[in-house]
C-alpha atoms as a PDB file:
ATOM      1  CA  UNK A   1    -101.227  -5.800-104.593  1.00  0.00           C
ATOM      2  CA  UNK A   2    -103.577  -8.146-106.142  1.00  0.00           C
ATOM      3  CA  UNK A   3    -103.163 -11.701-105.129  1.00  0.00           C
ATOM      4  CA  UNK A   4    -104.274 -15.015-106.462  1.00  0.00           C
ATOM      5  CA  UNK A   5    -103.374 -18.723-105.921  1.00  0.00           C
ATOM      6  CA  UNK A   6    -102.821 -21.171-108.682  1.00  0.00           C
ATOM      7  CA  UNK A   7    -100.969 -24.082-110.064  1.00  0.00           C
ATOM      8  CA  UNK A   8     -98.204 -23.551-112.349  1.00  0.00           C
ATOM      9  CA  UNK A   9     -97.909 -25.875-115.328  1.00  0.00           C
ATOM     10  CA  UNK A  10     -94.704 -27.579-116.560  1.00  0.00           C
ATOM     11  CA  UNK A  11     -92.233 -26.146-118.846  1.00  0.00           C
ATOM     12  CA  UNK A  12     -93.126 -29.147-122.086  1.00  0.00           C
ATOM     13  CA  UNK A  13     -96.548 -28.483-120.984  1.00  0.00           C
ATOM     14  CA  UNK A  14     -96.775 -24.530-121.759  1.00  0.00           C
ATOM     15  CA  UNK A  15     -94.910 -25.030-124.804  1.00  0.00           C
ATOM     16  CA  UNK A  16     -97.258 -27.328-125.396  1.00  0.00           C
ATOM     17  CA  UNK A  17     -99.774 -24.571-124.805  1.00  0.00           C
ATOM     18  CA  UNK A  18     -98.493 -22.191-126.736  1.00  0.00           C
ATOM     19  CA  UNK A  19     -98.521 -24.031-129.961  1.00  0.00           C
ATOM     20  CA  UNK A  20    -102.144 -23.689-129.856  1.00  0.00           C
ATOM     21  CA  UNK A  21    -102.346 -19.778-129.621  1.00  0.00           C
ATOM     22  CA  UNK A  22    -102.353 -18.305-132.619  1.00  0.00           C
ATOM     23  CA  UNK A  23    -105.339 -18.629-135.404  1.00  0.00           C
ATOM     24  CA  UNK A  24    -108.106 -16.373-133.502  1.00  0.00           C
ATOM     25  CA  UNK A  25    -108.244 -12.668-134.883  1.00  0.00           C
ATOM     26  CA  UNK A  26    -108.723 -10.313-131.782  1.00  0.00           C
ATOM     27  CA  UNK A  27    -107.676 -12.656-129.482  1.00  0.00           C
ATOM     28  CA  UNK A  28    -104.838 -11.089-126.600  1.00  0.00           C
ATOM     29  CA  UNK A  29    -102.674 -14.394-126.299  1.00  0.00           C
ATOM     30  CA  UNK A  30    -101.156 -15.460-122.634  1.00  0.00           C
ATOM     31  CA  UNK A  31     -97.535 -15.660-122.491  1.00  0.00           C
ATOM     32  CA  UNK A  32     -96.131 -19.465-121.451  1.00  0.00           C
ATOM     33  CA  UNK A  33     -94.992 -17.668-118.524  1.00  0.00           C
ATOM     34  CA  UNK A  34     -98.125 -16.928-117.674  1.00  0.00           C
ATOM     35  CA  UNK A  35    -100.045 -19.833-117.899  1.00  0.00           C
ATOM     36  CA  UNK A  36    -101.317 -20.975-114.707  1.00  0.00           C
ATOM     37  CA  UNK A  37    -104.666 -23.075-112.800  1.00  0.00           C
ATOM     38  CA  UNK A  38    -106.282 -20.530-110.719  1.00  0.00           C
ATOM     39  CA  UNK A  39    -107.556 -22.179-107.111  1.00  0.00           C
ATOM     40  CA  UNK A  40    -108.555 -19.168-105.672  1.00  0.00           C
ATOM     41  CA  UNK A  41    -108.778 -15.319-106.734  1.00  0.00           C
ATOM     42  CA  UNK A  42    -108.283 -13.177-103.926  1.00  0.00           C
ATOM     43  CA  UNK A  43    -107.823  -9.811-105.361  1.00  0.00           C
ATOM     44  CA  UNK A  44    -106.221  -6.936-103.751  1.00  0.00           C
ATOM     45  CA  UNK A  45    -104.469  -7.280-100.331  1.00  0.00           C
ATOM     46  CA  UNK A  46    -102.158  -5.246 -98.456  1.00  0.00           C
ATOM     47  CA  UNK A  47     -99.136  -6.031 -97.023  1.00  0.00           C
ATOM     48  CA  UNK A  48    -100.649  -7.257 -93.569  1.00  0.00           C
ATOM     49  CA  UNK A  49    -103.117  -9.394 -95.067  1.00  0.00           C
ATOM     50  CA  UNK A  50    -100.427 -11.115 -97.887  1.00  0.00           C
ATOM     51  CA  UNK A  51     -98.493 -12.159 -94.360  1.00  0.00           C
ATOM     52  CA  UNK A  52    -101.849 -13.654 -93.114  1.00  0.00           C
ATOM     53  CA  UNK A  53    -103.156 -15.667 -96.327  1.00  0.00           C
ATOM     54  CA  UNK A  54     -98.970 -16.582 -96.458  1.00  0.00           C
ATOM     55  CA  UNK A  55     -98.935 -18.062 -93.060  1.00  0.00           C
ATOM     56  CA  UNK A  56    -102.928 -19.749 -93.671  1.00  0.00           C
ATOM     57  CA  UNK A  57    -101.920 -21.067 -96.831  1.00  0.00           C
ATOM     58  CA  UNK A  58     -98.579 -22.649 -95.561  1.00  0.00           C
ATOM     59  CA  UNK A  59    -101.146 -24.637 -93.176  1.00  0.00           C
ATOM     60  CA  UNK A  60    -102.742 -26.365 -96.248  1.00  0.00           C
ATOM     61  CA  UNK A  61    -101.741 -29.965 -96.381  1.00  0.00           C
ATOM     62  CA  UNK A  62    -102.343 -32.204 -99.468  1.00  0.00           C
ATOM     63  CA  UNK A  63    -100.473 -35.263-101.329  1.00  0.00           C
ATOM     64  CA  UNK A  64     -99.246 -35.139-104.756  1.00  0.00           C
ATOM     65  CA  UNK A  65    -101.415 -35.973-107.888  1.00  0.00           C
ATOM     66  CA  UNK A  66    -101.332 -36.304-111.541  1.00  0.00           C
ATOM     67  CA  UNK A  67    -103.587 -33.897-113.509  1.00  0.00           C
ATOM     68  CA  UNK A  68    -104.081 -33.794-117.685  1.00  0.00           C
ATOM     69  CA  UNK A  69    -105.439 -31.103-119.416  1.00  0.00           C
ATOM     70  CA  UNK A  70    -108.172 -32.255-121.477  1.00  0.00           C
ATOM     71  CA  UNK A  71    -110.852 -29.914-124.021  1.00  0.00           C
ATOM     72  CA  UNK A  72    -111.083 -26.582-124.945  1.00  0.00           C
ATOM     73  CA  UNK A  73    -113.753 -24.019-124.438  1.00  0.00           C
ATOM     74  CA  UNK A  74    -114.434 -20.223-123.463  1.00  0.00           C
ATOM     75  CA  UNK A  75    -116.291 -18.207-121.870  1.00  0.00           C
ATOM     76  CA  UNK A  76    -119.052 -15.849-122.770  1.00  0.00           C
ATOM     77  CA  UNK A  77    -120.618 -16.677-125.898  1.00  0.00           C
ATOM     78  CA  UNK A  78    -121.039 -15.438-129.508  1.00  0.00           C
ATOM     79  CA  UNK A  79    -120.363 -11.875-129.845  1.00  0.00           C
ATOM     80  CA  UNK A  80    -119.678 -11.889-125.870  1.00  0.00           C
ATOM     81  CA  UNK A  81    -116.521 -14.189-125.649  1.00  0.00           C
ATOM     82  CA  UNK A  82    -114.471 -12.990-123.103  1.00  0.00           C
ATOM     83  CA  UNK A  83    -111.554 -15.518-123.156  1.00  0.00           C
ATOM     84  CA  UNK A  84    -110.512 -19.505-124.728  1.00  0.00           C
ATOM     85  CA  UNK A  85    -109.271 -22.334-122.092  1.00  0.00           C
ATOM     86  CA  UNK A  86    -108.067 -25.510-121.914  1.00  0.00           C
ATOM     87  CA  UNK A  87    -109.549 -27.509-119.440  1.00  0.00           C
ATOM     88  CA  UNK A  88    -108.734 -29.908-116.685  1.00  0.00           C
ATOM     89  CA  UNK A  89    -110.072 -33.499-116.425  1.00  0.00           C
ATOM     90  CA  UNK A  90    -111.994 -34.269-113.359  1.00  0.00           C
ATOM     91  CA  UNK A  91    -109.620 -34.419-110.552  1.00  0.00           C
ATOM     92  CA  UNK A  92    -110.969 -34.973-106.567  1.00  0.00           C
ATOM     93  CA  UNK A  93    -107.460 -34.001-105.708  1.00  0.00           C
ATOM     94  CA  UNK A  94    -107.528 -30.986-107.472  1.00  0.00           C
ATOM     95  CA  UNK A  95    -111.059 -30.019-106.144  1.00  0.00           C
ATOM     96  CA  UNK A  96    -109.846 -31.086-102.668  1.00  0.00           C
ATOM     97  CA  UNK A  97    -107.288 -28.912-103.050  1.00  0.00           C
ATOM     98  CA  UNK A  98    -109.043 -26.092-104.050  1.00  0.00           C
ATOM     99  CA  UNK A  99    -111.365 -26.430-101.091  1.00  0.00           C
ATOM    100  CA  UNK A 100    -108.637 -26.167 -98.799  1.00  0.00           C
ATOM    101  CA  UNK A 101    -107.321 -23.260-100.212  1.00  0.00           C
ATOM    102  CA  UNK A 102    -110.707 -21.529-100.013  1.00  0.00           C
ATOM    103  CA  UNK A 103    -111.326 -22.273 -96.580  1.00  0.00           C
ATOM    104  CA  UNK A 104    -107.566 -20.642 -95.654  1.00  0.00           C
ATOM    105  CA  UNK A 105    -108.446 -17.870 -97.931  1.00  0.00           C
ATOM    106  CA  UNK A 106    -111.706 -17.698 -95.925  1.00  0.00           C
ATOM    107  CA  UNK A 107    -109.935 -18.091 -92.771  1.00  0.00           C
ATOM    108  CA  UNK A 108    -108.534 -14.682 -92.912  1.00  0.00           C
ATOM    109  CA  UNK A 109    -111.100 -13.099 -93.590  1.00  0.00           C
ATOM    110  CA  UNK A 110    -111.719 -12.817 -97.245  1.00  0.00           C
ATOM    111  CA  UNK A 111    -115.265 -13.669 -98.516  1.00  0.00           C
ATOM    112  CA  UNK A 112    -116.228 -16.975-100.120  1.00  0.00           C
ATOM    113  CA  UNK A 113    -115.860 -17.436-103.772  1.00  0.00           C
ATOM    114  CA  UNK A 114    -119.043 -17.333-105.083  1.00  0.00           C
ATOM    115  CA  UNK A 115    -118.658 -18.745-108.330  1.00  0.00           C
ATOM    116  CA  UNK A 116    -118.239 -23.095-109.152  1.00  0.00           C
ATOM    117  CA  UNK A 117    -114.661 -23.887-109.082  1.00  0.00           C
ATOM    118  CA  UNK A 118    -114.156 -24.378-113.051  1.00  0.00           C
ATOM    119  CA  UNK A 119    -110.343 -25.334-113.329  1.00  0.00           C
ATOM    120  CA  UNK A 120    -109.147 -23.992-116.437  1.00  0.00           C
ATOM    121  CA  UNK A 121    -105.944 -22.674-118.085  1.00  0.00           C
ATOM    122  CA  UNK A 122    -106.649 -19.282-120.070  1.00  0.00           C
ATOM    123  CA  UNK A 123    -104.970 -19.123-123.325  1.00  0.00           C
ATOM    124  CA  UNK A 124    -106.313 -16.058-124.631  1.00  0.00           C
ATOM    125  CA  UNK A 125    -108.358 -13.443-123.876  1.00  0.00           C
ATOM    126  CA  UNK A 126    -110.830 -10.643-126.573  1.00  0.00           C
ATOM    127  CA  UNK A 127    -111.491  -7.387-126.703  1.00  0.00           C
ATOM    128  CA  UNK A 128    -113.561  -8.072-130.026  1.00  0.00           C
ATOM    129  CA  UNK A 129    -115.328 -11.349-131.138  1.00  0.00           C
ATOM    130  CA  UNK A 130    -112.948 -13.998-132.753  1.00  0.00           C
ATOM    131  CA  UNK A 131    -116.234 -14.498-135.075  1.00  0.00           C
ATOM    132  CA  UNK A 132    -116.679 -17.645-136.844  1.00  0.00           C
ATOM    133  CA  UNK A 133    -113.000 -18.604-136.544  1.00  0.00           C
ATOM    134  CA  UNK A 134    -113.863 -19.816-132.696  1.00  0.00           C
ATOM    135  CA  UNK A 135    -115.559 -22.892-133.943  1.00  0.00           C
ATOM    136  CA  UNK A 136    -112.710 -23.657-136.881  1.00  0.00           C
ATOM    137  CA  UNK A 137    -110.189 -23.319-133.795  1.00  0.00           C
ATOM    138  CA  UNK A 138    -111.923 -25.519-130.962  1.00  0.00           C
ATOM    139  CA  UNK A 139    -112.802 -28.211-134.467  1.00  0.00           C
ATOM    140  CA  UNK A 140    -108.712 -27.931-135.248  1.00  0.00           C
ATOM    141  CA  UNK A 141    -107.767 -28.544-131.394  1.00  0.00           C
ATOM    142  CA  UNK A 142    -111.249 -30.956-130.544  1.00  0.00           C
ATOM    143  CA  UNK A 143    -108.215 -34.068-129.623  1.00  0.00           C
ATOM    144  CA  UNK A 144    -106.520 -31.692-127.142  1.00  0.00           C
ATOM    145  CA  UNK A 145    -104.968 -33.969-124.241  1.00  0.00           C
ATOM    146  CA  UNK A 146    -101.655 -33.641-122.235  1.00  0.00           C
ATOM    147  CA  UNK A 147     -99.924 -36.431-121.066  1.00  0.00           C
ATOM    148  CA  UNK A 148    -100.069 -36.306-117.207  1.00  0.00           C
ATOM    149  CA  UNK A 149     -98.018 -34.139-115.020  1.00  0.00           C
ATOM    150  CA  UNK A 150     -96.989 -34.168-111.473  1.00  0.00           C
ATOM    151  CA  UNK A 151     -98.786 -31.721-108.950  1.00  0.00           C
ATOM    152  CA  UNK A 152     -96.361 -31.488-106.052  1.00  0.00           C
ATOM    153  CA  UNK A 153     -96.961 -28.014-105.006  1.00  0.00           C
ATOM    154  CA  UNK A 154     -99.087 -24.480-105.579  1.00  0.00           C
ATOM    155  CA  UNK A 155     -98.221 -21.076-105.554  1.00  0.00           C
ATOM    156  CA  UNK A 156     -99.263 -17.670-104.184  1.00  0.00           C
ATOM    157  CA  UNK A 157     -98.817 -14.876-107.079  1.00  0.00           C
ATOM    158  CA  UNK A 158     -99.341 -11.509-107.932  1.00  0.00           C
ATOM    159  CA  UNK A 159    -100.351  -9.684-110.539  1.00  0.00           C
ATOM    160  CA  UNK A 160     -99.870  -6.216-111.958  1.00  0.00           C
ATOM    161  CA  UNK A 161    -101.839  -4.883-114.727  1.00  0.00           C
ATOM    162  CA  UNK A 162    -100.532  -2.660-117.379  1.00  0.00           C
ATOM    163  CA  UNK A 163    -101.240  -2.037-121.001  1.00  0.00           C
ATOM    164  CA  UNK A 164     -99.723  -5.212-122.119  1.00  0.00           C
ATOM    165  CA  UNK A 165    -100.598  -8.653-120.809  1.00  0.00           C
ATOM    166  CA  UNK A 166    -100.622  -9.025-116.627  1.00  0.00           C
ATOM    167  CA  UNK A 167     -97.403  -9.617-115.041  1.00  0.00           C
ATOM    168  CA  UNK A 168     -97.525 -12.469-112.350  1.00  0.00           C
ATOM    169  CA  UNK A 169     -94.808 -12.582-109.609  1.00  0.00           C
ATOM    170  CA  UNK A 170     -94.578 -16.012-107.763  1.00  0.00           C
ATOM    171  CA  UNK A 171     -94.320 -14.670-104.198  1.00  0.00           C
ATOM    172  CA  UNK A 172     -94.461 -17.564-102.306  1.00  0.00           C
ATOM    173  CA  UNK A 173     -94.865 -21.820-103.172  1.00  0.00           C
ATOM    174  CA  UNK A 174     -96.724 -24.219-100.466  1.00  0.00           C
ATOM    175  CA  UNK A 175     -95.197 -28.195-101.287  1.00  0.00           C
ATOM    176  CA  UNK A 176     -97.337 -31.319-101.111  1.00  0.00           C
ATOM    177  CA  UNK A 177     -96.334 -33.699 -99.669  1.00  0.00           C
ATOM    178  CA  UNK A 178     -97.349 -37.467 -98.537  1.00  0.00           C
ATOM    179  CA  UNK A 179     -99.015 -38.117 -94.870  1.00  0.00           C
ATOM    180  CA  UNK A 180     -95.312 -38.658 -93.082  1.00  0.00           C
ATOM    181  CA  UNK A 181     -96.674 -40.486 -90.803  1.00  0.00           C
ATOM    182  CA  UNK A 182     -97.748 -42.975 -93.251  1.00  0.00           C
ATOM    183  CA  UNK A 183     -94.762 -42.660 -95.514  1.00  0.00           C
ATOM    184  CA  UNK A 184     -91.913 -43.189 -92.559  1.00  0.00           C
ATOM    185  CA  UNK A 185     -91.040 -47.167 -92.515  1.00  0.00           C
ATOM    186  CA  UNK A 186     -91.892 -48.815 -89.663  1.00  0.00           C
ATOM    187  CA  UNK A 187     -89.711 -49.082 -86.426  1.00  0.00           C
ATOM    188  CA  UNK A 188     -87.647 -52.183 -85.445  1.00  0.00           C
ATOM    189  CA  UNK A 189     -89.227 -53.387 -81.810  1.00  0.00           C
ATOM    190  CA  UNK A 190     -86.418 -53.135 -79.639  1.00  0.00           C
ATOM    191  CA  UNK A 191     -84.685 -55.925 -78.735  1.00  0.00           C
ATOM    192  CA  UNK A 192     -85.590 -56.908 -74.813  1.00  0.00           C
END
């Protein structure tokens, strides 16, 4: 199976999302249900290995955070575009908690991710060049913001590919949660 981990994005959110996709010719648009922030693609694993990155990723330890989406952009360029995104605003949390991730990812073995950690949301991907239309859409959504949303946990999917978009099966969710030792109250002294 091939695995990745990611944050998934709240229901108003993806609707949100998804009143932006439409307007590029070509483009392959991601269903709400799929609309995710990738931490860490791990690609394919078998069943022995899912067990391993299940139990190292149920290790990772983080406190909850707000995130906004914020911008649009792509990547590839011109008559290369490859996909459209909505990005993230700067976030140490998030990048925190991406390099936590890739060290468990790393810890069983897998090889480190090579590439920056660019958080992003896809929203569509091409098989042909949207053409000029590309800068009409990202001029149309240049204010894109979402309010902020709570981060309180991340996911371990998988995805199957097939002549229609990907299918993504949530196969197991890792909660974040506050330090308990700081978050208990503190102890009455016994009385003598």
């Amino acid at each position: 199976m091939r695995l990745f981990v990611a944050l998934a994005l709240p229901e108003d959110l993806a609707e949100q999302l998804e009143r932006m996709c439409s307007g590029l010719p070509g483009a392959n648009w991601v269903r709400p249900e799929g609309f995710h922030l990738t931490l860490r693609f791990i690609g394919d694993a078998d069943d022995h290995q899912a067990h391993d990155l299940d139990t190292a990723l149920s290790r990772v330890s983080g406190a909850p955070f707000t995130l906004s989406l914020t911008g649009l952009g792509q990547f590839g360029d011109g008559r290369r575009t490859r996909s459209v995104w909505a990005g993230s605003e700067t976030s140490s949390e998030l990048t925190a908690l991406q390099s936590r991730v890739e060290r468990a990812v790393q810890a069983v073995g897998y090889s480190a991710e090579t590439r920056k950690f660019h958080p992003h949301v896809t929203l569509a991907r091409f098989s042909s060049s949207p053409g000029k239309k590309l800068r009409t859409y990202f001029a149309q959504h240049a204010l894109f913001r979402t309010p902020p949303f709570q981060v309180t946990q991340f996911h371990l999917y998988s995805s199957e590919l097939g002549k229609g978009a990907p299918l993504y099966t949530r196969e197991a969710s890792y909660a974040l949660m506050d330090d308990p030792i700081e978050s208990l109250p503190p102890e009455d002294d016994p009385a003598p």
